[in-house]
C-alpha atoms as a PDB file:
ATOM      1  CA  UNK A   1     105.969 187.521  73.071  1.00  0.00           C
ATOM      2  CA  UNK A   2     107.480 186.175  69.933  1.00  0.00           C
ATOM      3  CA  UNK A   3     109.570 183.402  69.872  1.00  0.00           C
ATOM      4  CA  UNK A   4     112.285 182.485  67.186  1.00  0.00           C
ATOM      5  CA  UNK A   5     112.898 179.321  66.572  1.00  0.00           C
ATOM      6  CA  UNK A   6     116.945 179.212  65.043  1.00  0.00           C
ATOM      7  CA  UNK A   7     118.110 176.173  62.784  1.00  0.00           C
ATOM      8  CA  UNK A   8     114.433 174.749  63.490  1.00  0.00           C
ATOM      9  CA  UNK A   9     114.603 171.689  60.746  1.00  0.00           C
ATOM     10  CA  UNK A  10     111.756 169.731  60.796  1.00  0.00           C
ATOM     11  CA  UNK A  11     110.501 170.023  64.217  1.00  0.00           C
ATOM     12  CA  UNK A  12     109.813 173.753  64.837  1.00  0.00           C
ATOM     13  CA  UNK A  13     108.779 174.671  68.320  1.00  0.00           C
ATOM     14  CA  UNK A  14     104.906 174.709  68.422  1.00  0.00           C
ATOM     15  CA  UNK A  15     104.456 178.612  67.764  1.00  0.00           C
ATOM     16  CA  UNK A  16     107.714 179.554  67.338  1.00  0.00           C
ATOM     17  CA  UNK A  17     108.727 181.673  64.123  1.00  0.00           C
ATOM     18  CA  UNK A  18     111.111 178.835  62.285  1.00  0.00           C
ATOM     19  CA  UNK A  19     113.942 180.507  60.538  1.00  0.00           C
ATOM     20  CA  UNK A  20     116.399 177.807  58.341  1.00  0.00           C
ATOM     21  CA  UNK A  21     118.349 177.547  55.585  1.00  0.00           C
ATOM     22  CA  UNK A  22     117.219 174.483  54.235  1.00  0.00           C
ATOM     23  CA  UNK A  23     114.289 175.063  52.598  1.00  0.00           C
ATOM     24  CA  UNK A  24     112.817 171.478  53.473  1.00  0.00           C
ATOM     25  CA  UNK A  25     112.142 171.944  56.827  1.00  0.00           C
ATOM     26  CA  UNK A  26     109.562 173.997  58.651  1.00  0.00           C
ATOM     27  CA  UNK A  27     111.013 177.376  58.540  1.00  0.00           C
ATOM     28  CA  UNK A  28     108.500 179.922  58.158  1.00  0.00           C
ATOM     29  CA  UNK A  29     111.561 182.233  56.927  1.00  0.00           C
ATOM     30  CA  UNK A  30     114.297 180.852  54.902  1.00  0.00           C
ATOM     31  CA  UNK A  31     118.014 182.293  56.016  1.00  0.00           C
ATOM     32  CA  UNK A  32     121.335 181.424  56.719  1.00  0.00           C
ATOM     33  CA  UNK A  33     122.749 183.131  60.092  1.00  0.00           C
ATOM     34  CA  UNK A  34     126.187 182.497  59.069  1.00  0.00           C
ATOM     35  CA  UNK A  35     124.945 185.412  56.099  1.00  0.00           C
ATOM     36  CA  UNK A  36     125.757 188.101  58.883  1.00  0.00           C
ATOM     37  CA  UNK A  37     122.512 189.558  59.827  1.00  0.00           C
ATOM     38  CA  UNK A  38     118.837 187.848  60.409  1.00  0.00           C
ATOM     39  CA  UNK A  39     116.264 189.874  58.320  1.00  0.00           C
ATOM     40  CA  UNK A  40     114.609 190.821  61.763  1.00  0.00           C
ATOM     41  CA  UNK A  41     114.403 194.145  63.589  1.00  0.00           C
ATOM     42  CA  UNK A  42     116.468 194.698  66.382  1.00  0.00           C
ATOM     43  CA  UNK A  43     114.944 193.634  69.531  1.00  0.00           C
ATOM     44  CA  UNK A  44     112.148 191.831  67.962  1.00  0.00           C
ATOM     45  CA  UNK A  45     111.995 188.820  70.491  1.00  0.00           C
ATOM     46  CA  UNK A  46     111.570 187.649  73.803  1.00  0.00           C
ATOM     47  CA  UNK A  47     112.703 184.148  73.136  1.00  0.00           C
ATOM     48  CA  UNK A  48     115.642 182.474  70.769  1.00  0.00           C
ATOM     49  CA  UNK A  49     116.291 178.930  70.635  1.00  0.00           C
ATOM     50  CA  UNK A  50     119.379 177.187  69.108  1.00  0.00           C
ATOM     51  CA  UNK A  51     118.725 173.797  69.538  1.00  0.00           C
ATOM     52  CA  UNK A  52     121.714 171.514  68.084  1.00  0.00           C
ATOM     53  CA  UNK A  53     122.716 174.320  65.993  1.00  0.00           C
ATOM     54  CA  UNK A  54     125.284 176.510  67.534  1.00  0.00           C
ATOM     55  CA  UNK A  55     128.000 173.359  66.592  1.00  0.00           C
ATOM     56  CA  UNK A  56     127.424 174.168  62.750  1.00  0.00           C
ATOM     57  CA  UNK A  57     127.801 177.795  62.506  1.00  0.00           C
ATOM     58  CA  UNK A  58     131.112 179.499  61.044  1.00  0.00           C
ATOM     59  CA  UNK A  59     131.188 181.870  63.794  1.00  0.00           C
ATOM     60  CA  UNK A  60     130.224 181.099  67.277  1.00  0.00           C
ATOM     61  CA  UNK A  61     130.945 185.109  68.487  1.00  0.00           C
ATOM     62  CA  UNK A  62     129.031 186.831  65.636  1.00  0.00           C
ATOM     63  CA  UNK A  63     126.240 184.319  66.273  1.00  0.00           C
ATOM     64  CA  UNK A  64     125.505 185.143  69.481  1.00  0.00           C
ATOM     65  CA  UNK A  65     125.881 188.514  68.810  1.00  0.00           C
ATOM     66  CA  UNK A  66     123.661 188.369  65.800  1.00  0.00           C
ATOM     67  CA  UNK A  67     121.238 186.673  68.402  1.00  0.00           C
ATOM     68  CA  UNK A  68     121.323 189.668  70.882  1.00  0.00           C
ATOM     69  CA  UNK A  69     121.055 192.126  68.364  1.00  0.00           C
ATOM     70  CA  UNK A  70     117.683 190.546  67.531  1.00  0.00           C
ATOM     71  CA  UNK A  71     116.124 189.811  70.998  1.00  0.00           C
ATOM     72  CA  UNK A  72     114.763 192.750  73.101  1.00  0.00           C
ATOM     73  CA  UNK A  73     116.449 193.156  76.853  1.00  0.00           C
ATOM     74  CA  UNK A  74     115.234 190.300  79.117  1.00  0.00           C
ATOM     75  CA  UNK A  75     115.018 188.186  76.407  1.00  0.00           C
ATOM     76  CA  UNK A  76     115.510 184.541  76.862  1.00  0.00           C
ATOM     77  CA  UNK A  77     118.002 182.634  74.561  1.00  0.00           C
ATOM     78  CA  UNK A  78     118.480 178.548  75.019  1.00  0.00           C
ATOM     79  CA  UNK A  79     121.217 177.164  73.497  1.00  0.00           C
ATOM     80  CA  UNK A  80     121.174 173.446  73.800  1.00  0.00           C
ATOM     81  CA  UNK A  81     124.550 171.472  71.837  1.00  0.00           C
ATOM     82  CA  UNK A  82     126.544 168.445  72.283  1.00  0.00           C
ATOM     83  CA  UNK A  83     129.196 168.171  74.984  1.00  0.00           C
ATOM     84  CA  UNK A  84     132.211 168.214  73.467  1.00  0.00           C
ATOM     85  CA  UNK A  85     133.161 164.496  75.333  1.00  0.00           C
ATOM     86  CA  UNK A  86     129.800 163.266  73.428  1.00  0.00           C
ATOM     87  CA  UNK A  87     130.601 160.272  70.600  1.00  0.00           C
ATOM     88  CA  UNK A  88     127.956 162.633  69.020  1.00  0.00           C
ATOM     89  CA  UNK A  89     130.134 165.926  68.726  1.00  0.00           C
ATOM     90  CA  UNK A  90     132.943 164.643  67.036  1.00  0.00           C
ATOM     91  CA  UNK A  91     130.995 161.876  64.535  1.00  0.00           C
ATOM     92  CA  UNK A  92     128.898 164.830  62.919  1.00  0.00           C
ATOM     93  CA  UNK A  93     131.454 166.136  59.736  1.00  0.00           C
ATOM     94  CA  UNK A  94     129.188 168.997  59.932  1.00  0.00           C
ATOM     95  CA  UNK A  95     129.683 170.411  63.678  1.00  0.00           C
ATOM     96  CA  UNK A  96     132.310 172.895  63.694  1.00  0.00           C
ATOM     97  CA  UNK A  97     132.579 173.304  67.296  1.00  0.00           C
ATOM     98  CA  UNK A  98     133.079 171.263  70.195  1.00  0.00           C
ATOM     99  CA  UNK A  99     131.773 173.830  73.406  1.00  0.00           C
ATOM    100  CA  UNK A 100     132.152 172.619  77.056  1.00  0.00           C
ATOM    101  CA  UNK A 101     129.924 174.348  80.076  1.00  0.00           C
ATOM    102  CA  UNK A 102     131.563 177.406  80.163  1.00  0.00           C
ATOM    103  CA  UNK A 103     132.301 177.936  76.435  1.00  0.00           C
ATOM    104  CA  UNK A 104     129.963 181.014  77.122  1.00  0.00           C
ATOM    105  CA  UNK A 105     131.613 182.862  79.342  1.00  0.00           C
ATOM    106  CA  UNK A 106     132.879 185.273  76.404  1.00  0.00           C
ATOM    107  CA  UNK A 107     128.951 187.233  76.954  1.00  0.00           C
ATOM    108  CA  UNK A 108     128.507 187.076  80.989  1.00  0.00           C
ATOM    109  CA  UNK A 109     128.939 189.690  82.912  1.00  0.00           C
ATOM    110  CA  UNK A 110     131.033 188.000  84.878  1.00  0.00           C
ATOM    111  CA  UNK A 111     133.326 186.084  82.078  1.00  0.00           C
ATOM    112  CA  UNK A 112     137.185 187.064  82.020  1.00  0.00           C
ATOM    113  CA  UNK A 113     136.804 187.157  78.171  1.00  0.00           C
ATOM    114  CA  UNK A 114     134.133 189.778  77.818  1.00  0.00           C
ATOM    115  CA  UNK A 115     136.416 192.089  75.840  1.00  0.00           C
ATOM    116  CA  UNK A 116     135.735 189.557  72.939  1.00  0.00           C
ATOM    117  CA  UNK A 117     132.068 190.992  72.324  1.00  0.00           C
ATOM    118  CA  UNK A 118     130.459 193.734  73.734  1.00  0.00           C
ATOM    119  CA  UNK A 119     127.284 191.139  73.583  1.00  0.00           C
ATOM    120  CA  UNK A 120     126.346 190.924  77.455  1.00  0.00           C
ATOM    121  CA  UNK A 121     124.004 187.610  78.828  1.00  0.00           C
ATOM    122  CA  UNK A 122     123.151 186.704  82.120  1.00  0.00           C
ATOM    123  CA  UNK A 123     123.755 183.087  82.873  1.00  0.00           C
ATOM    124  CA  UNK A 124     120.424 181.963  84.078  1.00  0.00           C
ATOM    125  CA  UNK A 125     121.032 178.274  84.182  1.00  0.00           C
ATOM    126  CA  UNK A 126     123.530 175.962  82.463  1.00  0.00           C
ATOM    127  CA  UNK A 127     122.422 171.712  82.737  1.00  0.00           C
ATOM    128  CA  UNK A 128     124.944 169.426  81.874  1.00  0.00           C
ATOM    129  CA  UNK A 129     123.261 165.849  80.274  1.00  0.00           C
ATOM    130  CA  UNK A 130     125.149 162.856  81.292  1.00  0.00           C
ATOM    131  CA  UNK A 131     124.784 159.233  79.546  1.00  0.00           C
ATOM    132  CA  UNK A 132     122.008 157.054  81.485  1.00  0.00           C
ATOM    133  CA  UNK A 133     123.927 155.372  83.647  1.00  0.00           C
ATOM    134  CA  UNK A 134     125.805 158.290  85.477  1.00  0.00           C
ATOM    135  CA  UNK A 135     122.133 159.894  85.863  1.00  0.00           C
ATOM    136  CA  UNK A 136     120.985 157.141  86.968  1.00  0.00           C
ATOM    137  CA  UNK A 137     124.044 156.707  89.857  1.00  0.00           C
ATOM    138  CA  UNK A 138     122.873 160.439  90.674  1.00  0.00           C
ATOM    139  CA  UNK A 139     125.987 161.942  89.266  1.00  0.00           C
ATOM    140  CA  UNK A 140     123.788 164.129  86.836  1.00  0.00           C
ATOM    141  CA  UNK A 141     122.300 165.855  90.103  1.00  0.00           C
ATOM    142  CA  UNK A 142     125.251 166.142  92.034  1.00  0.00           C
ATOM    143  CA  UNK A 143     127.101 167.984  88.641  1.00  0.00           C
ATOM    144  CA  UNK A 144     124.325 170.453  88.043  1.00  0.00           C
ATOM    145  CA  UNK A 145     123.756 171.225  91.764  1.00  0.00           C
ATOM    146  CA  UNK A 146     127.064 172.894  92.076  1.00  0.00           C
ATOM    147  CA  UNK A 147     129.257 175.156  89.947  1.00  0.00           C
ATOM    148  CA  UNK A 148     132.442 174.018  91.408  1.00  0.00           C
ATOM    149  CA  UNK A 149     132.004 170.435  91.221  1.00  0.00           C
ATOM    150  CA  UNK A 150     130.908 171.378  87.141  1.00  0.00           C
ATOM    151  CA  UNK A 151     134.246 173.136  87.014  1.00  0.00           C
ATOM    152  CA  UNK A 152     136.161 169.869  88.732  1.00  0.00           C
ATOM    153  CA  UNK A 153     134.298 167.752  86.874  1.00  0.00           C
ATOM    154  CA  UNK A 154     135.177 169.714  83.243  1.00  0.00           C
ATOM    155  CA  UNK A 155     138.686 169.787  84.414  1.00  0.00           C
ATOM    156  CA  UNK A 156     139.827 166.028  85.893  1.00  0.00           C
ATOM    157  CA  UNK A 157     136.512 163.895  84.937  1.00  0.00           C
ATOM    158  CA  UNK A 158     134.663 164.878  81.929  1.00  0.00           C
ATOM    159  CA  UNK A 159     136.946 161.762  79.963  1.00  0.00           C
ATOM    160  CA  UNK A 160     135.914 159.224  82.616  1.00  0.00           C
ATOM    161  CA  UNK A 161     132.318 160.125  83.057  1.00  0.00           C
ATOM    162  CA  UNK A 162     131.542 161.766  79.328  1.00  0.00           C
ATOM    163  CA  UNK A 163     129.325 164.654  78.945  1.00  0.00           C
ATOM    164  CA  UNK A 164     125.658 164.008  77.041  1.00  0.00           C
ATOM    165  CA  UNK A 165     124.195 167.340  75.750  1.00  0.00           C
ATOM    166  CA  UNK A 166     124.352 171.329  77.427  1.00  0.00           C
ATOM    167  CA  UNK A 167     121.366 173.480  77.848  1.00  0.00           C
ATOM    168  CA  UNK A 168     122.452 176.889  78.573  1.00  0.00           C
ATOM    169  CA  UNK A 169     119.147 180.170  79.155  1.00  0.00           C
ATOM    170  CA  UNK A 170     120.398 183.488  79.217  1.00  0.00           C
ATOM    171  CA  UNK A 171     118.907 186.442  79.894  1.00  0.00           C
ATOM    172  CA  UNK A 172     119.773 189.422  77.145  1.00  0.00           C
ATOM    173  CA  UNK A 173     121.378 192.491  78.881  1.00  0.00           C
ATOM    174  CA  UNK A 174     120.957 195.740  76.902  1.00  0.00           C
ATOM    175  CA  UNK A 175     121.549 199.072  78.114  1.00  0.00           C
END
């Protein structure tokens, strides 16, 4: 199974395929997504990770897209980025974006704003990050146990007890 390794800087996954624009880093392929389309195959892998990159592109839509196109159906695709209540999401002049735990729902089957892309994931997991202390009062678990609290919680709480980080896995769905 090949595994692409998106915006991998410095620290490429161990045997990953790197792919950055920078061409100091560890990227076995120099490109920019925000170019429009990865010089990859469709459905070339069974793994994509964005890790503390989807914040920079121009295009959040076209990038997941551009991701689908390139993953075969089942794929995995991790997308790990700053909550958008994080000091760090807001004191980076480079992210562009400021996503929440449902900023997603745009590619689920079950999101009210699929007629945005006709990109379909399957929401395998979403993990909300919380600063130390909140984790450490249990409030991390309690969030990530249930959807509804998550929803509560983005809706009344997120400014009292600020989000850390998101991990969101999907599963690529592809006729």
């Amino acid at each position: 199974m090949l595994v692409l390794d998106v915006g991998c800087g410095r620290n490429k996954r161990p045997g990953a395929i790197g792919i950055d624009r920078n061409r100091d880093t560890a990227a076995d392929v120099v490109a920019d997504i925000d170019s429009g389309k990865l010089p990859f195959r469709d459905g070339t892998f069974g793994e994509v990770w964005l890790v503390h990159v989807i914040e920079h592109v121009a295009d959040v839509i076209a990038t997941v897209e551009e991701v689908h196109r390139i993953s075969r159906p089942g794929a995995r695709i991790v997308i790990e980025t700053p909550h958008y209540t994080d000091f760090s999401s807001f004191c980076d002049p480079t992210h562009r974006w400021h996503l929440n735990s449902f900023s997603f729902r745009y590619f689920t089957e079950a999101g009210s704003f699929s007629y945005y892309s006709r990109s379909r994931l399957r929401e395998r997991r979403v993990y909300v990050k919380l600063l130390r202390l909140w984790k450490l009062l249990g409030f991390e678990l309690a969030l990530n146990k249930s959807k509804a609290f998550r929803k509560f919680w983005e809706h009344y709480l997120c400014f009292v007890i600020r989000g850390k980080a998101l991990i969101f896995e999907f599963e690529v769905l592809k006729p």
